[in-house]
PDB file of N, CA and C in Angstrom:
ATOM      1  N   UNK A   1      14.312  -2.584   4.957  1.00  0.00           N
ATOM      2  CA  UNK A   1      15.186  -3.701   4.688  1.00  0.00           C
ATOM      3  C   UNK A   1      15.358  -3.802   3.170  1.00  0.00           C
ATOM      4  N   UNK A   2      16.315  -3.587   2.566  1.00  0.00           N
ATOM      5  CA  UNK A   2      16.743  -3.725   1.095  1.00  0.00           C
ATOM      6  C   UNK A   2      16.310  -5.365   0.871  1.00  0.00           C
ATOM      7  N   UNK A   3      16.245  -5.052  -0.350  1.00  0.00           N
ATOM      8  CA  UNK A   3      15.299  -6.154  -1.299  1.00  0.00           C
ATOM      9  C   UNK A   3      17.050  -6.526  -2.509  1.00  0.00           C
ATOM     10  N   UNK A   4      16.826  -8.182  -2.513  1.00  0.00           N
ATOM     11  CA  UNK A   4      17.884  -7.936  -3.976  1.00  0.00           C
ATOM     12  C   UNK A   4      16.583  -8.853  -5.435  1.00  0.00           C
ATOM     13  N   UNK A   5      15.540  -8.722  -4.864  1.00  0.00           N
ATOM     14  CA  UNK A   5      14.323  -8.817  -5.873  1.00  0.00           C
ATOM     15  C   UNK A   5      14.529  -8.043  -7.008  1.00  0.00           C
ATOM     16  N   UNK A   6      13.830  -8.125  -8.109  1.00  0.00           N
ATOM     17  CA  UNK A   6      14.140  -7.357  -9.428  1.00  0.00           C
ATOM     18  C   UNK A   6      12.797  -5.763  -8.945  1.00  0.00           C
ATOM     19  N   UNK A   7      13.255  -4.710  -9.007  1.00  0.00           N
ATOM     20  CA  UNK A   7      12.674  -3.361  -9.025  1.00  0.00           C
ATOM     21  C   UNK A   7      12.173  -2.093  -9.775  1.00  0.00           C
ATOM     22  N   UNK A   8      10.874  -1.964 -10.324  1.00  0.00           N
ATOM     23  CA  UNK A   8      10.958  -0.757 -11.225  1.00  0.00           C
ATOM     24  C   UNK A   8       9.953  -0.076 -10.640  1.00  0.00           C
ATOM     25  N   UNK A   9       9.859   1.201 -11.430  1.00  0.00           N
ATOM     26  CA  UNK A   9       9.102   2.147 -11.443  1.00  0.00           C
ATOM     27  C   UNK A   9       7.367   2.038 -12.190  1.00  0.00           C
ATOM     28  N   UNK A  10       6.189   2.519 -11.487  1.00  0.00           N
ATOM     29  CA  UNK A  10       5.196   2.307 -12.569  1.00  0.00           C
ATOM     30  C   UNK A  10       4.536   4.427 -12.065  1.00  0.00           C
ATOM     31  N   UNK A  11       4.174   4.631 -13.373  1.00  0.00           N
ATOM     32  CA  UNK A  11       3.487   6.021 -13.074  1.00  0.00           C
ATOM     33  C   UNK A  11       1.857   5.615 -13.018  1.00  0.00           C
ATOM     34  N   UNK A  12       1.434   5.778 -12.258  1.00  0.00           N
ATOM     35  CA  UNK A  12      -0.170   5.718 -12.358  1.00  0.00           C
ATOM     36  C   UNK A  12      -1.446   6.916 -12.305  1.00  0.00           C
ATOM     37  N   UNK A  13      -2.069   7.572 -13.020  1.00  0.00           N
ATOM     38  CA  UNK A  13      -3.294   8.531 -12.877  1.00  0.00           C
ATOM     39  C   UNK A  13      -3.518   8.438 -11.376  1.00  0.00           C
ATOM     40  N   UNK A  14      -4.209   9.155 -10.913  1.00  0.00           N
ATOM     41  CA  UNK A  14      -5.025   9.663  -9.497  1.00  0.00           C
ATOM     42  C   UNK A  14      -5.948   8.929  -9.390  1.00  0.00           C
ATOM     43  N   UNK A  15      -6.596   8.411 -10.498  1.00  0.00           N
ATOM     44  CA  UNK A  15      -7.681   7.812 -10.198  1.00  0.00           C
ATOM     45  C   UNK A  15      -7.590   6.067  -9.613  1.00  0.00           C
ATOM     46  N   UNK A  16      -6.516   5.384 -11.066  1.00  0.00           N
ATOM     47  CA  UNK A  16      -5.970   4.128 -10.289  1.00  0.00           C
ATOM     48  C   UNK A  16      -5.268   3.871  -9.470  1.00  0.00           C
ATOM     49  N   UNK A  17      -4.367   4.802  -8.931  1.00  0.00           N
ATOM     50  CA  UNK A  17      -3.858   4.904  -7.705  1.00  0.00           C
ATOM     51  C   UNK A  17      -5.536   5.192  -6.255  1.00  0.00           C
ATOM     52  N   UNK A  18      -5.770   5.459  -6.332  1.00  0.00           N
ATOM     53  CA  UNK A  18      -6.708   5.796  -5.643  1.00  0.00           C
ATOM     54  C   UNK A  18      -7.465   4.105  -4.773  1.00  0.00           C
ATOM     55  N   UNK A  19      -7.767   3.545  -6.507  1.00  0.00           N
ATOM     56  CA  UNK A  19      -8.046   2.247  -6.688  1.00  0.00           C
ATOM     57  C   UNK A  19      -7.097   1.284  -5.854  1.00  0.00           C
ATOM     58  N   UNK A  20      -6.107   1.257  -6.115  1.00  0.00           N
ATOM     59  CA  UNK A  20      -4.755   0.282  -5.509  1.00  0.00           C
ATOM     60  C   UNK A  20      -4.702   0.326  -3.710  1.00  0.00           C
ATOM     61  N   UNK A  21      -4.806   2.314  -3.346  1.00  0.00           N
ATOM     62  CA  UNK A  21      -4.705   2.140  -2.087  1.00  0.00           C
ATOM     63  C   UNK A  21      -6.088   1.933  -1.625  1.00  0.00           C
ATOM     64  N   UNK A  22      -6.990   1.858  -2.194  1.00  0.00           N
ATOM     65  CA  UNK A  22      -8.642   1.665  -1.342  1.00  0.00           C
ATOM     66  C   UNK A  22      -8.393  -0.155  -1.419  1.00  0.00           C
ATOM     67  N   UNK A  23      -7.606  -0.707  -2.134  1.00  0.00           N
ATOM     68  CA  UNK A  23      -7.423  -2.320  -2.369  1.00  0.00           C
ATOM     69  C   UNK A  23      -6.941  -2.727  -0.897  1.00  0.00           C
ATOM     70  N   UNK A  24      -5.202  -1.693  -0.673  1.00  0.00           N
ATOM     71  CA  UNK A  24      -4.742  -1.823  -0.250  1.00  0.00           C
ATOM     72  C   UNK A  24      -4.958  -1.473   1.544  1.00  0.00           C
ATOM     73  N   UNK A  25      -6.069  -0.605   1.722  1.00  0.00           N
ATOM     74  CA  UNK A  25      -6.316  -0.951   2.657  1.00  0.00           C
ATOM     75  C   UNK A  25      -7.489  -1.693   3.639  1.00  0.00           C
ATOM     76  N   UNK A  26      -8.417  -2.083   2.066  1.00  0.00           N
ATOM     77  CA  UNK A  26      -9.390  -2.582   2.569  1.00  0.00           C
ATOM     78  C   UNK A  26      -8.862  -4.163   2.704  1.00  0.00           C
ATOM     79  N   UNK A  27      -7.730  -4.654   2.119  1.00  0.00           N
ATOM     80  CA  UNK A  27      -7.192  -5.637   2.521  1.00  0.00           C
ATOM     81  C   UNK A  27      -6.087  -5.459   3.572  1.00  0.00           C
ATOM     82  N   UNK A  28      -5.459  -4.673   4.224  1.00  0.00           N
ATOM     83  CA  UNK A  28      -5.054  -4.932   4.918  1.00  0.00           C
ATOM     84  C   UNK A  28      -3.357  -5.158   4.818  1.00  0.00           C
ATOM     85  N   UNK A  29      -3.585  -4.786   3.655  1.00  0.00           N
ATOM     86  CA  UNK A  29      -1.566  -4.491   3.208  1.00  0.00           C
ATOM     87  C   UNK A  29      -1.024  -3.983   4.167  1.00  0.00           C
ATOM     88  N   UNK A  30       0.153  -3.796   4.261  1.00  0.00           N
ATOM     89  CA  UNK A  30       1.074  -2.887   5.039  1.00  0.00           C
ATOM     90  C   UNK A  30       1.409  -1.864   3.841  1.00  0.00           C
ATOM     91  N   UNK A  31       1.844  -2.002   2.765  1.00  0.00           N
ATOM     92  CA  UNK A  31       2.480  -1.450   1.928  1.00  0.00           C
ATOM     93  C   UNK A  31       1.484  -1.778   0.567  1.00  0.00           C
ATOM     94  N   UNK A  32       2.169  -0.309  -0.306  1.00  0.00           N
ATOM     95  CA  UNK A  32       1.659   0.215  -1.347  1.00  0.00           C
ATOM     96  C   UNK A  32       1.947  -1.152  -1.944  1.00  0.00           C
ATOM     97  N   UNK A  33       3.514  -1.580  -1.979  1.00  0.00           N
ATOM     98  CA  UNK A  33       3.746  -2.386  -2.984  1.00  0.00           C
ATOM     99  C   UNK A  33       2.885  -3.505  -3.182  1.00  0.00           C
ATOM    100  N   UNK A  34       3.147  -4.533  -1.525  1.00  0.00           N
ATOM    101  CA  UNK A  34       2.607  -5.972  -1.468  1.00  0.00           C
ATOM    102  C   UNK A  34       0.922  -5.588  -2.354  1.00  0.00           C
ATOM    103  N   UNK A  35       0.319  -4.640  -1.779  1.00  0.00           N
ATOM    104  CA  UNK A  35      -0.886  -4.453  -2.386  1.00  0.00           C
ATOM    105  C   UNK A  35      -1.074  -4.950  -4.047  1.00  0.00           C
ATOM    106  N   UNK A  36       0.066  -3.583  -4.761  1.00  0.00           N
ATOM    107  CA  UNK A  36       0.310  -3.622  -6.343  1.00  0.00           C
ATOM    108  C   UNK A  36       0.781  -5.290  -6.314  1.00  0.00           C
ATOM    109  N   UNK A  37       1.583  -6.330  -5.709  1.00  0.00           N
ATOM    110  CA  UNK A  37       2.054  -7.242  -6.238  1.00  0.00           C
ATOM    111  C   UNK A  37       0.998  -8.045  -6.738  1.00  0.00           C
ATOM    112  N   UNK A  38       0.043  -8.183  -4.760  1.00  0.00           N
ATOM    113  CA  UNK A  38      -1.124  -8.814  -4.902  1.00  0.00           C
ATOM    114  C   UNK A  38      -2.412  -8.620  -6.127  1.00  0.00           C
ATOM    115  N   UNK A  39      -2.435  -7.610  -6.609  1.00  0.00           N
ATOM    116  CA  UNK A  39      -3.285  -7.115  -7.779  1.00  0.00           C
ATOM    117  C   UNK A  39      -2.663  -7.774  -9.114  1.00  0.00           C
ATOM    118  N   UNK A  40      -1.490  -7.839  -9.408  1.00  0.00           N
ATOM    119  CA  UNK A  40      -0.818  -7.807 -10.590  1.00  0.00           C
ATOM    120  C   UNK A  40      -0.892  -9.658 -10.379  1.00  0.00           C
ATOM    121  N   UNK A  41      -0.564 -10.521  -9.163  1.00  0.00           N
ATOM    122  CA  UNK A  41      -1.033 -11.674  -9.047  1.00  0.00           C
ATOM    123  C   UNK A  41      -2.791 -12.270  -9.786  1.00  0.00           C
ATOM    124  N   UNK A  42      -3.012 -11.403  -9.408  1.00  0.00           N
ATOM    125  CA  UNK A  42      -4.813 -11.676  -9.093  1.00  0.00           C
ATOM    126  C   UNK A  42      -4.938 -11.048 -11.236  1.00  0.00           C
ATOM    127  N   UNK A  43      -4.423 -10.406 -11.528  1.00  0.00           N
ATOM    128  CA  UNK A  43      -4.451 -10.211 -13.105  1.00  0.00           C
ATOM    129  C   UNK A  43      -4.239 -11.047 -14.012  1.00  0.00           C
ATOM    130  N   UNK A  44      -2.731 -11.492 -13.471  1.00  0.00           N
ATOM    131  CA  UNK A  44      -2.078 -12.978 -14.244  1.00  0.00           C
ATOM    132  C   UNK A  44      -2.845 -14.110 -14.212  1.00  0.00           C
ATOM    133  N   UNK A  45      -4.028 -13.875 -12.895  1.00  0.00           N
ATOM    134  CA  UNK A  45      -4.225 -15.247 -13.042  1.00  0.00           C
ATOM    135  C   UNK A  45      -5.393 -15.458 -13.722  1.00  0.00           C
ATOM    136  N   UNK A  46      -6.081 -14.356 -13.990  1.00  0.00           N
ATOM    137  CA  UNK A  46      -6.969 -14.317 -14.215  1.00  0.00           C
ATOM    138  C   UNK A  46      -7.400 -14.310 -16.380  1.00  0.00           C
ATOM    139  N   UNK A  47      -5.894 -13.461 -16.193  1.00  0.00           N
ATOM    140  CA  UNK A  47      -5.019 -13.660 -17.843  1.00  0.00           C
ATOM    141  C   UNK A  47      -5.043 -15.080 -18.655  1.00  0.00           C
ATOM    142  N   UNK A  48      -4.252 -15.690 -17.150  1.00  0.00           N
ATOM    143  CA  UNK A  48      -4.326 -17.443 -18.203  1.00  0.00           C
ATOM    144  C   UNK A  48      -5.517 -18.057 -17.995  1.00  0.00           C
ATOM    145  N   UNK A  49      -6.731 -17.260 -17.802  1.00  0.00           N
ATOM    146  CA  UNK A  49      -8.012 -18.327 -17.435  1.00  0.00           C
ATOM    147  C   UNK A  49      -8.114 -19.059 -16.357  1.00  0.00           C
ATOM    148  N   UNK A  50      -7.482 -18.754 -15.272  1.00  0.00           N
ATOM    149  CA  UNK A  50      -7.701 -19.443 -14.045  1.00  0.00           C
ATOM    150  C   UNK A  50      -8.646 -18.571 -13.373  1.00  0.00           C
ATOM    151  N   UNK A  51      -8.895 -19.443 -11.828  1.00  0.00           N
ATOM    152  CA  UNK A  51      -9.827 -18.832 -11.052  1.00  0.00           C
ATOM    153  C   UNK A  51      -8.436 -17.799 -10.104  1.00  0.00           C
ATOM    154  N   UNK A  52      -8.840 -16.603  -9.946  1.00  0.00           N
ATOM    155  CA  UNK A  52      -8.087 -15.709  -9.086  1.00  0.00           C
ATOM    156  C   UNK A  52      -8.393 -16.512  -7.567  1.00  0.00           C
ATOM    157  N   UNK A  53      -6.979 -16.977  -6.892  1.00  0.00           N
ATOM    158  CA  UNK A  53      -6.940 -17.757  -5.766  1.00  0.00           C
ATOM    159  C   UNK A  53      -6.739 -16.323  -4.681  1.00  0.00           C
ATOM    160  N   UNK A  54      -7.548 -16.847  -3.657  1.00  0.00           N
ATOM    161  CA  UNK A  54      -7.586 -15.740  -2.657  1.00  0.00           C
ATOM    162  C   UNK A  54      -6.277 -15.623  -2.141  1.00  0.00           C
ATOM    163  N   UNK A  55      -6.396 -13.948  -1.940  1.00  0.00           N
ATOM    164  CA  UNK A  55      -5.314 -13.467  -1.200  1.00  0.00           C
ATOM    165  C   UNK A  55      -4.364 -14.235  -0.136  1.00  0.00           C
ATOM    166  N   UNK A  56      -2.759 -13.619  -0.338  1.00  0.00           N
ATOM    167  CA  UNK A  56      -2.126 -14.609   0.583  1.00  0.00           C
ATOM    168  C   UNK A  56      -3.068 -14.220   2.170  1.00  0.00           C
ATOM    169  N   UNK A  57      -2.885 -15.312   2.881  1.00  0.00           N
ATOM    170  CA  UNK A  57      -3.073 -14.941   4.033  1.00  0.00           C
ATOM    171  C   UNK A  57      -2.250 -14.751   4.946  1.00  0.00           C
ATOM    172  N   UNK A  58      -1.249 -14.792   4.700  1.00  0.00           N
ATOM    173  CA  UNK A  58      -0.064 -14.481   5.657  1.00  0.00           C
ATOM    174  C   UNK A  58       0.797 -13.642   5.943  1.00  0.00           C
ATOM    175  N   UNK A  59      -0.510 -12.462   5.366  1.00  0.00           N
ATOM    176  CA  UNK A  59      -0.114 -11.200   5.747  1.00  0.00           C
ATOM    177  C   UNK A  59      -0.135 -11.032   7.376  1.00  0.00           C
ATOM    178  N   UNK A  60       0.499  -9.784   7.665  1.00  0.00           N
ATOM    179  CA  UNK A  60       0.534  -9.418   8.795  1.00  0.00           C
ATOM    180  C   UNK A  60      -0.914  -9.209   9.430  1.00  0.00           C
ATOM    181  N   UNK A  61      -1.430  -9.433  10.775  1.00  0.00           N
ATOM    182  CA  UNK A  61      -2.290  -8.335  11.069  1.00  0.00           C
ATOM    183  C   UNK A  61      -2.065  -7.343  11.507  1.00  0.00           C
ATOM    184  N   UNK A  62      -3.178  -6.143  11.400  1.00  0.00           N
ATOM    185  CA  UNK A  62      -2.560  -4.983  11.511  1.00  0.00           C
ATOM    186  C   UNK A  62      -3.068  -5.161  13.415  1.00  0.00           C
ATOM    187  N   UNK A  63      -2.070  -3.895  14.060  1.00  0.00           N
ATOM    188  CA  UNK A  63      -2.158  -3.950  15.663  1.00  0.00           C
ATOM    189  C   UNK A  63      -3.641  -3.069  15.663  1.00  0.00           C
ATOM    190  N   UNK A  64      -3.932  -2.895  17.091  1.00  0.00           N
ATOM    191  CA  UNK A  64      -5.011  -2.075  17.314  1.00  0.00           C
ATOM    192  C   UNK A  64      -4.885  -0.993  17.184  1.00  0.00           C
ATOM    193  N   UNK A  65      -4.293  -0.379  17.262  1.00  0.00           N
ATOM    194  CA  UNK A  65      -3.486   1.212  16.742  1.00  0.00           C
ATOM    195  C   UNK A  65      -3.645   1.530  15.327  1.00  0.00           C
ATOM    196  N   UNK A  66      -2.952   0.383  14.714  1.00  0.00           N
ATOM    197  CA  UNK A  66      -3.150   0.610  13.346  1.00  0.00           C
ATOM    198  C   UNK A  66      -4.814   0.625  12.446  1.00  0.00           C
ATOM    199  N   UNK A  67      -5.351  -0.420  13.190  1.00  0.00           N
ATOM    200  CA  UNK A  67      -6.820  -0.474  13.291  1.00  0.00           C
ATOM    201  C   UNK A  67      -7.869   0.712  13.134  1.00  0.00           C
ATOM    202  N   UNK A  68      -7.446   1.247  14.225  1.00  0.00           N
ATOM    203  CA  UNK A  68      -7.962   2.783  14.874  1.00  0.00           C
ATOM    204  C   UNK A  68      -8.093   3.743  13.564  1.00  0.00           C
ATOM    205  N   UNK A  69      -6.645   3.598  13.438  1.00  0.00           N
ATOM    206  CA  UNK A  69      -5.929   4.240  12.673  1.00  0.00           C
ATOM    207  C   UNK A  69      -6.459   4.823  11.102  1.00  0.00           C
ATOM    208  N   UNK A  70      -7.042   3.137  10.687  1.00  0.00           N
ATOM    209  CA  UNK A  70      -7.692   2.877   9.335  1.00  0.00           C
ATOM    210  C   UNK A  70      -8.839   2.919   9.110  1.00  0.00           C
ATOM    211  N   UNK A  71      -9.569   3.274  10.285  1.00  0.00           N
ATOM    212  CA  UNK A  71     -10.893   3.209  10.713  1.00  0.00           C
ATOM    213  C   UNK A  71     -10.953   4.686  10.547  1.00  0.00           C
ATOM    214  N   UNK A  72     -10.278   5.498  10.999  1.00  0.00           N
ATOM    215  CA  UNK A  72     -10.065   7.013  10.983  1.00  0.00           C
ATOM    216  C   UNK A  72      -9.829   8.221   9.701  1.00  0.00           C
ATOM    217  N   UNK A  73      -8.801   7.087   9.088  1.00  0.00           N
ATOM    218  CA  UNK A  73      -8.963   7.503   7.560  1.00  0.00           C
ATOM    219  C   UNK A  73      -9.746   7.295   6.568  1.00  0.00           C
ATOM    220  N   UNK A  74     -10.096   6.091   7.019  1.00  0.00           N
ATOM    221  CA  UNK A  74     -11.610   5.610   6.151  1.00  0.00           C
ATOM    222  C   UNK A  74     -12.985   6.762   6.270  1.00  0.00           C
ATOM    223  N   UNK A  75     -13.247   7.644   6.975  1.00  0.00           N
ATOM    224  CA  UNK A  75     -14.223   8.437   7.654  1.00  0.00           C
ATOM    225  C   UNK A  75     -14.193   9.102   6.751  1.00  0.00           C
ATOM    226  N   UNK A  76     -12.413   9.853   6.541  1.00  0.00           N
ATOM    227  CA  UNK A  76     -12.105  11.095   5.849  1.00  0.00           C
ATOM    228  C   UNK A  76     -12.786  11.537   4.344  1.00  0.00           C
ATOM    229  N   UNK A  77     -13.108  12.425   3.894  1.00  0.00           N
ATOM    230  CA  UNK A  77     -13.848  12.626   2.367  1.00  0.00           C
ATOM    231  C   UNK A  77     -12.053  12.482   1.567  1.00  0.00           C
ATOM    232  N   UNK A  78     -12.186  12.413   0.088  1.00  0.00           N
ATOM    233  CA  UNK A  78     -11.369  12.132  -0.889  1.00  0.00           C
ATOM    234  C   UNK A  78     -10.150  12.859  -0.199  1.00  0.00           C
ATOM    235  N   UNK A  79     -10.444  14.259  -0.436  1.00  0.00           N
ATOM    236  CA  UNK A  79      -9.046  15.478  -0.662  1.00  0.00           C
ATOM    237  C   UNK A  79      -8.751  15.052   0.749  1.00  0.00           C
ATOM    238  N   UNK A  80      -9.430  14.620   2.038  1.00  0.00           N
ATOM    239  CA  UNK A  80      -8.646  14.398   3.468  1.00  0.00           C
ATOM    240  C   UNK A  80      -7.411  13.631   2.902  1.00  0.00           C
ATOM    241  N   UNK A  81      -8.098  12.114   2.352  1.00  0.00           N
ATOM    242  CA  UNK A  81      -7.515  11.075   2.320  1.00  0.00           C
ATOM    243  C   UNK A  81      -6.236  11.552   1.822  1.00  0.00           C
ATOM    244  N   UNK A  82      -6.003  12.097   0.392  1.00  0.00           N
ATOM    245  CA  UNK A  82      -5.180  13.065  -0.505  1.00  0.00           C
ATOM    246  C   UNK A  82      -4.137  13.186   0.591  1.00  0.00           C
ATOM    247  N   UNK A  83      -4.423  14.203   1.419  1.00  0.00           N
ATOM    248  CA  UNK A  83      -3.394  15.238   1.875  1.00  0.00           C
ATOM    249  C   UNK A  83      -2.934  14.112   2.803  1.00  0.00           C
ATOM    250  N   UNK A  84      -3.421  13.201   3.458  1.00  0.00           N
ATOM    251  CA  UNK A  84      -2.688  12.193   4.647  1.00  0.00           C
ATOM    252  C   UNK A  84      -1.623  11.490   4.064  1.00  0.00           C
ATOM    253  N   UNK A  85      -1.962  10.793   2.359  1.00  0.00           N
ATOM    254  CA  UNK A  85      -1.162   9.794   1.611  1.00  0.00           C
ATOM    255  C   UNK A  85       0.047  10.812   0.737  1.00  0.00           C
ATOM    256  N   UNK A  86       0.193  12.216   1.061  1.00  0.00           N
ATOM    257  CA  UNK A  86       1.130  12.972   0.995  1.00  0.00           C
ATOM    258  C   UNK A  86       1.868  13.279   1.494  1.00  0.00           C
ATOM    259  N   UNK A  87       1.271  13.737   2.828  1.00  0.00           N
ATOM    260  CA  UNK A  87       2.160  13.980   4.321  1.00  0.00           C
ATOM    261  C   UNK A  87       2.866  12.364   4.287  1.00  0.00           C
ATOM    262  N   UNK A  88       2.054  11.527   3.970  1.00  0.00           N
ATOM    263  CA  UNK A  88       3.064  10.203   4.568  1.00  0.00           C
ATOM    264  C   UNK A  88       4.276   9.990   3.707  1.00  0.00           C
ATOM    265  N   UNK A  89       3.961  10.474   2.299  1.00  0.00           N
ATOM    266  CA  UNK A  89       4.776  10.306   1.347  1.00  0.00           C
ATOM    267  C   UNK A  89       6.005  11.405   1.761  1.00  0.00           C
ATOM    268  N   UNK A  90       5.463  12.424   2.260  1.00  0.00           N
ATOM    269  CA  UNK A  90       5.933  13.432   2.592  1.00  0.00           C
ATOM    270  C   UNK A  90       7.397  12.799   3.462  1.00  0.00           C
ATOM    271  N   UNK A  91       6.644  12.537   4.564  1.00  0.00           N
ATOM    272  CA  UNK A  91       7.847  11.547   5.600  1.00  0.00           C
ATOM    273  C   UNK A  91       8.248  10.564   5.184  1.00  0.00           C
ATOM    274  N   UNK A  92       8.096   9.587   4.846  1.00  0.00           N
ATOM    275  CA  UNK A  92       8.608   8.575   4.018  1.00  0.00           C
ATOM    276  C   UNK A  92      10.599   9.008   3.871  1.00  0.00           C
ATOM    277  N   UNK A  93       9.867   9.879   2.742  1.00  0.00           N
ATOM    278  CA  UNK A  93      10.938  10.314   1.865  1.00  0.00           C
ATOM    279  C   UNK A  93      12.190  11.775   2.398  1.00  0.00           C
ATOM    280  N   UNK A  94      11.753  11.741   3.507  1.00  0.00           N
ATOM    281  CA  UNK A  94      12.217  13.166   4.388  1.00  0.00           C
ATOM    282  C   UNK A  94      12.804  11.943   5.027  1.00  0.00           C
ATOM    283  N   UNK A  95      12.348  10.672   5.976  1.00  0.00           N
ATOM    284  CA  UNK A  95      13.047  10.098   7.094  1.00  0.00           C
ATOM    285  C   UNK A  95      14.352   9.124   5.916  1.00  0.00           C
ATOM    286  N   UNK A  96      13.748   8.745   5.114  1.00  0.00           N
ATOM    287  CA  UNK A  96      14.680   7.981   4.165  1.00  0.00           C
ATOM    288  C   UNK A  96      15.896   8.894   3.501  1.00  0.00           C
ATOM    289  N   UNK A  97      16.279   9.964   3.780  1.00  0.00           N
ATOM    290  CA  UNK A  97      17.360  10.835   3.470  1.00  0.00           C
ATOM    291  C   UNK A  97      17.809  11.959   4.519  1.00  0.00           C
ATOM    292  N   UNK A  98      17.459  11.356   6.044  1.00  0.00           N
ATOM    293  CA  UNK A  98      17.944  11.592   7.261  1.00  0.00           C
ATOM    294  C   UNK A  98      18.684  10.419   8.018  1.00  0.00           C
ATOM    295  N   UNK A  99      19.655  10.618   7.917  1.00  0.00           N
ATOM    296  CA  UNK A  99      20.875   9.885   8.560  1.00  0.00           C
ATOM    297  C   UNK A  99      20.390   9.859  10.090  1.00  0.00           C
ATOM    298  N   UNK A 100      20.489   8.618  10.480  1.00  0.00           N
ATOM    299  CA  UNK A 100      20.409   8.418  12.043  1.00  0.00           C
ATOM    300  C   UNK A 100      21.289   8.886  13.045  1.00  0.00           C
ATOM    301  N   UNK A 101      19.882   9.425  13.835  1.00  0.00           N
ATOM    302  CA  UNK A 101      20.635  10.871  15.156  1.00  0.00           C
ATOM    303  C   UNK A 101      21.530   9.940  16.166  1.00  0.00           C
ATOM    304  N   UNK A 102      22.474  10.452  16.926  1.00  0.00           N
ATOM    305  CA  UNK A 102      23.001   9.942  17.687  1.00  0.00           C
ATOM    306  C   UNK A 102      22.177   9.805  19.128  1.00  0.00           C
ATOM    307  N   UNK A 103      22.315   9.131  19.888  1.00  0.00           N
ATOM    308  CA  UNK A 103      22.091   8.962  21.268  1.00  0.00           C
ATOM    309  C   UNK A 103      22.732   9.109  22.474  1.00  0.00           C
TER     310      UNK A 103
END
């Protein structure tokens, strides 16, 4: 679903990326982004001297599938994890520049 929110680009090392998605799924994100928003929240607030207020809660929960799912990748050693958050990137970006098949 297109966003008309303001949008950029950030490059990140292997290592803080690494950081963001172990955030991101030990909380329970759906997405890379909400994760990065939620972090960059939890920075600011912490910037002006406030107490970092807990995560929204109104995130989604994830289904039992997805569960399974995260439970499964969590097992995996580093380079597993690697090659899964590639392949996905992989598809991602393969289904996002495939025009929808007919029926």
């Amino acid at each position: 679903m297109p966003t008309q929110k303001p949008q950029y680009t950030i490059i990140l090392d292997d290592e803080l990326l690494k950081k963001v998605d172990d955030f991101q799924f030990n909380n329970r994100y759906r997405s890379r982004s909400s994760a990065t928003v939620e972090l960059i929240k939890i920075a600011m607030q912490t910037l002006e001297g406030k107490e970092p207020e807990e995560p929204q809660k109104n995130k989604p929960a994830l289904s039992e599938q997805e569960e399974n799912l995260l439970a499964l990748y969590r097992q995996l050693d580093e380079k597993r994890q690697e090659e899964v958050m590639e392949f996905a990137d992989f598809k991602r970006a393969k289904n996002k520049n495939t025009p929808p098949q007919e029926i």
